[in-house]
C-alpha atoms as a PDB file:
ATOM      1  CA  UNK A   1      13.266   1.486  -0.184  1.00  0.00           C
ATOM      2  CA  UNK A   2      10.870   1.863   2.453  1.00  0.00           C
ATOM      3  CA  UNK A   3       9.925   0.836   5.828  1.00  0.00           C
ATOM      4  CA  UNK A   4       6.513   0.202   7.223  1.00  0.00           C
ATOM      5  CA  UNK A   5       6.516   0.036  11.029  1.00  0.00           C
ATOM      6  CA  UNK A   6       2.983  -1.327  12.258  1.00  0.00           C
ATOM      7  CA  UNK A   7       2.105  -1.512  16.316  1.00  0.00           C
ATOM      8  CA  UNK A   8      -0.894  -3.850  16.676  1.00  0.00           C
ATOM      9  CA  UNK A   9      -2.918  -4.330  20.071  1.00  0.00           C
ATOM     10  CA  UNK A  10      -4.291  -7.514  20.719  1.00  0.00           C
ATOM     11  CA  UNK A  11      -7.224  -8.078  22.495  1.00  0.00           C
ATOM     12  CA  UNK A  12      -5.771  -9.976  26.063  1.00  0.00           C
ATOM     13  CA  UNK A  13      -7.753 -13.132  25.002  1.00  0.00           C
ATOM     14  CA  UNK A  14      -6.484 -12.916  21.544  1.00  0.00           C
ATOM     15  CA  UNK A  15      -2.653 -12.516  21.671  1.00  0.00           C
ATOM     16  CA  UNK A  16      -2.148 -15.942  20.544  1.00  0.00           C
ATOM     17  CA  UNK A  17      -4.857 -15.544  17.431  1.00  0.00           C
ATOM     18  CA  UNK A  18      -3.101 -12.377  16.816  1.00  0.00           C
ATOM     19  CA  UNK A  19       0.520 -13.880  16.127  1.00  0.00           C
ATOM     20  CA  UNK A  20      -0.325 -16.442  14.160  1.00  0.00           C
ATOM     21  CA  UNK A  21      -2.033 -14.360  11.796  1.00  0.00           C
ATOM     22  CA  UNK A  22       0.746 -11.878  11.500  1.00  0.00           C
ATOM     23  CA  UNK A  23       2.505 -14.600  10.900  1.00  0.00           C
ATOM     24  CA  UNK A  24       0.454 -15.891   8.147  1.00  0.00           C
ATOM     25  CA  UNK A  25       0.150 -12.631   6.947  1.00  0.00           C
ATOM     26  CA  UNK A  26       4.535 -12.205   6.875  1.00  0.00           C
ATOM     27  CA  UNK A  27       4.657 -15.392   4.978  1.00  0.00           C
ATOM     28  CA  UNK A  28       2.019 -13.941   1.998  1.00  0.00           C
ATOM     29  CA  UNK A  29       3.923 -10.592   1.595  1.00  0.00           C
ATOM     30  CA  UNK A  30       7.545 -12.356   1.325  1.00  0.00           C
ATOM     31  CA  UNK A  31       6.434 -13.964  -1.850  1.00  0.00           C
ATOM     32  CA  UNK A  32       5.133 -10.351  -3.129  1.00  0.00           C
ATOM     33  CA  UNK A  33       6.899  -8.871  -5.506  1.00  0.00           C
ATOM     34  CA  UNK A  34       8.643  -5.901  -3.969  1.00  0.00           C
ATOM     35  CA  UNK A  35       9.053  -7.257  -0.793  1.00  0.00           C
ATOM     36  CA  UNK A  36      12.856  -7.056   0.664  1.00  0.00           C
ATOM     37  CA  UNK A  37      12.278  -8.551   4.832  1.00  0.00           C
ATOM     38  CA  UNK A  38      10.126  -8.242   7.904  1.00  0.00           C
ATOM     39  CA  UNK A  39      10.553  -8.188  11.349  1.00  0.00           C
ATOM     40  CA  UNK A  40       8.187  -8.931  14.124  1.00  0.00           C
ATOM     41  CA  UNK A  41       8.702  -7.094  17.488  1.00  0.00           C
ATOM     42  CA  UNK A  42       7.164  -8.447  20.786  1.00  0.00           C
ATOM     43  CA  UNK A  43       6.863  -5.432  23.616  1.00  0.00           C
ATOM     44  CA  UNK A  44       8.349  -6.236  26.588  1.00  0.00           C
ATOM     45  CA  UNK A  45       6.698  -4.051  28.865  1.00  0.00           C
ATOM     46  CA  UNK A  46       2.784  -4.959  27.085  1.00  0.00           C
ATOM     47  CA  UNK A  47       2.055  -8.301  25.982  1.00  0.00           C
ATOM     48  CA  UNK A  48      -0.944  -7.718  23.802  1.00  0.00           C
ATOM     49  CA  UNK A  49       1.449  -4.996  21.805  1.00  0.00           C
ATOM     50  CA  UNK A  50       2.934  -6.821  18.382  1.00  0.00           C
ATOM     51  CA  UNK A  51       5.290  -4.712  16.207  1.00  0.00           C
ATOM     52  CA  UNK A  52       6.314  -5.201  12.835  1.00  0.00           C
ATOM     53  CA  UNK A  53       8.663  -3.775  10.225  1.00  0.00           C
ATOM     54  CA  UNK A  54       8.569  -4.702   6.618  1.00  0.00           C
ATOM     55  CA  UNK A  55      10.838  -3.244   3.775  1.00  0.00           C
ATOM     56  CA  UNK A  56       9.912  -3.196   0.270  1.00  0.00           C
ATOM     57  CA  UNK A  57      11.320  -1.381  -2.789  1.00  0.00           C
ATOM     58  CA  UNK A  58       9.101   1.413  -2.886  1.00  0.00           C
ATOM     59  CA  UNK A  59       5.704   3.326  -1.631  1.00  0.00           C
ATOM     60  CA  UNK A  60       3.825   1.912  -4.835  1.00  0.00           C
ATOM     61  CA  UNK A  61       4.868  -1.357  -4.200  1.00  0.00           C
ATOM     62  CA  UNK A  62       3.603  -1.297  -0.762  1.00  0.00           C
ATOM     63  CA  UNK A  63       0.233   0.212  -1.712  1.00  0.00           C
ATOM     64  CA  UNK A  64      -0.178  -2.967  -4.389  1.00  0.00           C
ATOM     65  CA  UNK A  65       0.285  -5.620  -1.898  1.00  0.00           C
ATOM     66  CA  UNK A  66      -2.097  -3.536   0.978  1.00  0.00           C
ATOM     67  CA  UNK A  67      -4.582  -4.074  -2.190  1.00  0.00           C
ATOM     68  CA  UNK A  68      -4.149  -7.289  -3.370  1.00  0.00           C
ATOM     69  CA  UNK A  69      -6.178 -10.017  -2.696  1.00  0.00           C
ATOM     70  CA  UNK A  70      -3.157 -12.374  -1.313  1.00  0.00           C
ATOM     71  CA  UNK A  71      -3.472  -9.464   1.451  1.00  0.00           C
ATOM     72  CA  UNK A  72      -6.909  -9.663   2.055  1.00  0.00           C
ATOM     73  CA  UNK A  73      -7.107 -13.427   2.374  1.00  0.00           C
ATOM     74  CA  UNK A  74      -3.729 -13.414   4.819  1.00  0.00           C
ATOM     75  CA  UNK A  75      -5.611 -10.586   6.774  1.00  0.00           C
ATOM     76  CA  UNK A  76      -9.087 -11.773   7.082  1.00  0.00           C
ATOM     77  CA  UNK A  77     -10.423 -11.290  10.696  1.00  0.00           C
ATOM     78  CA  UNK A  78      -7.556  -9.014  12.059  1.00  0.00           C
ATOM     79  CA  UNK A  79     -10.834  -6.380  13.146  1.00  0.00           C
ATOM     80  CA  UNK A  80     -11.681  -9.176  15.966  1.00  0.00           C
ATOM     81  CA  UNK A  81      -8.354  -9.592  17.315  1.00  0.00           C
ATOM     82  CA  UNK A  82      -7.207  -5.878  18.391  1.00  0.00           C
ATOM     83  CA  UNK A  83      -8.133  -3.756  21.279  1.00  0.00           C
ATOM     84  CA  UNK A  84      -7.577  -0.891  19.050  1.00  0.00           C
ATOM     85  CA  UNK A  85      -6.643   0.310  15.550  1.00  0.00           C
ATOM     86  CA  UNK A  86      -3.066  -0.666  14.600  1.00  0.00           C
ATOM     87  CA  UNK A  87      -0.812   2.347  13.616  1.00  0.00           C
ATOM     88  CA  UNK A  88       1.326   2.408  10.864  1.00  0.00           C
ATOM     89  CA  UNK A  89       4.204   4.737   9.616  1.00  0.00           C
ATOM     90  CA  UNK A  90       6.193   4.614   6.461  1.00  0.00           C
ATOM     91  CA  UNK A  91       9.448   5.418   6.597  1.00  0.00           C
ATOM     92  CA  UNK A  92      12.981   5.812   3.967  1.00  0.00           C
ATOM     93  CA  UNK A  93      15.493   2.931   4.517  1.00  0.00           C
ATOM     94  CA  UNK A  94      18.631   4.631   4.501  1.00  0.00           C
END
């Protein structure tokens, strides 16, 4: 298994926009194939910063749904809503 930790940073005016469509977008990828849980992180010390960790079964998995149109629909407009590029890791779920 493997775990995808994303930090996303919403634009001040935006933080609201933002969740929900993390949100939306959580709700398409637990009916992927694949996909094992997600977590959604709020930072305490910046309120624009959103942080999420998904598991799924495996790398190839995870590069199907980033491709898949159920992504792209759940994701449309994110560019608007950060103050920056989110980064994103992959990491092994011991």
């Amino acid at each position: 298994m493997i775990g995808v930790l994303t930090h996303h940073w919403a634009k001040a005016d935006k933080v609201d926009e933002a969740k929900k469509l993390l949100d939306r977008n959580g709700l398409a990828q637990s009916g992927a194939p694949g996909f094992v849980s997600r977590h959604t992180l709020y930072s305490t010390s910046d309120a624009t910063k959103i942080t999420t960790l998904v598991v799924w079964t495996s790398n190839d998995i995870y590069d199907r749904w980033r491709a898949s149109p159920e992504r792209a629909v759940a994701m449309k407009g994110a560019g608007e809503l950060w103050s920056k590029p989110p980064e994103s890791e992959r990491f092994h779920v011991a």
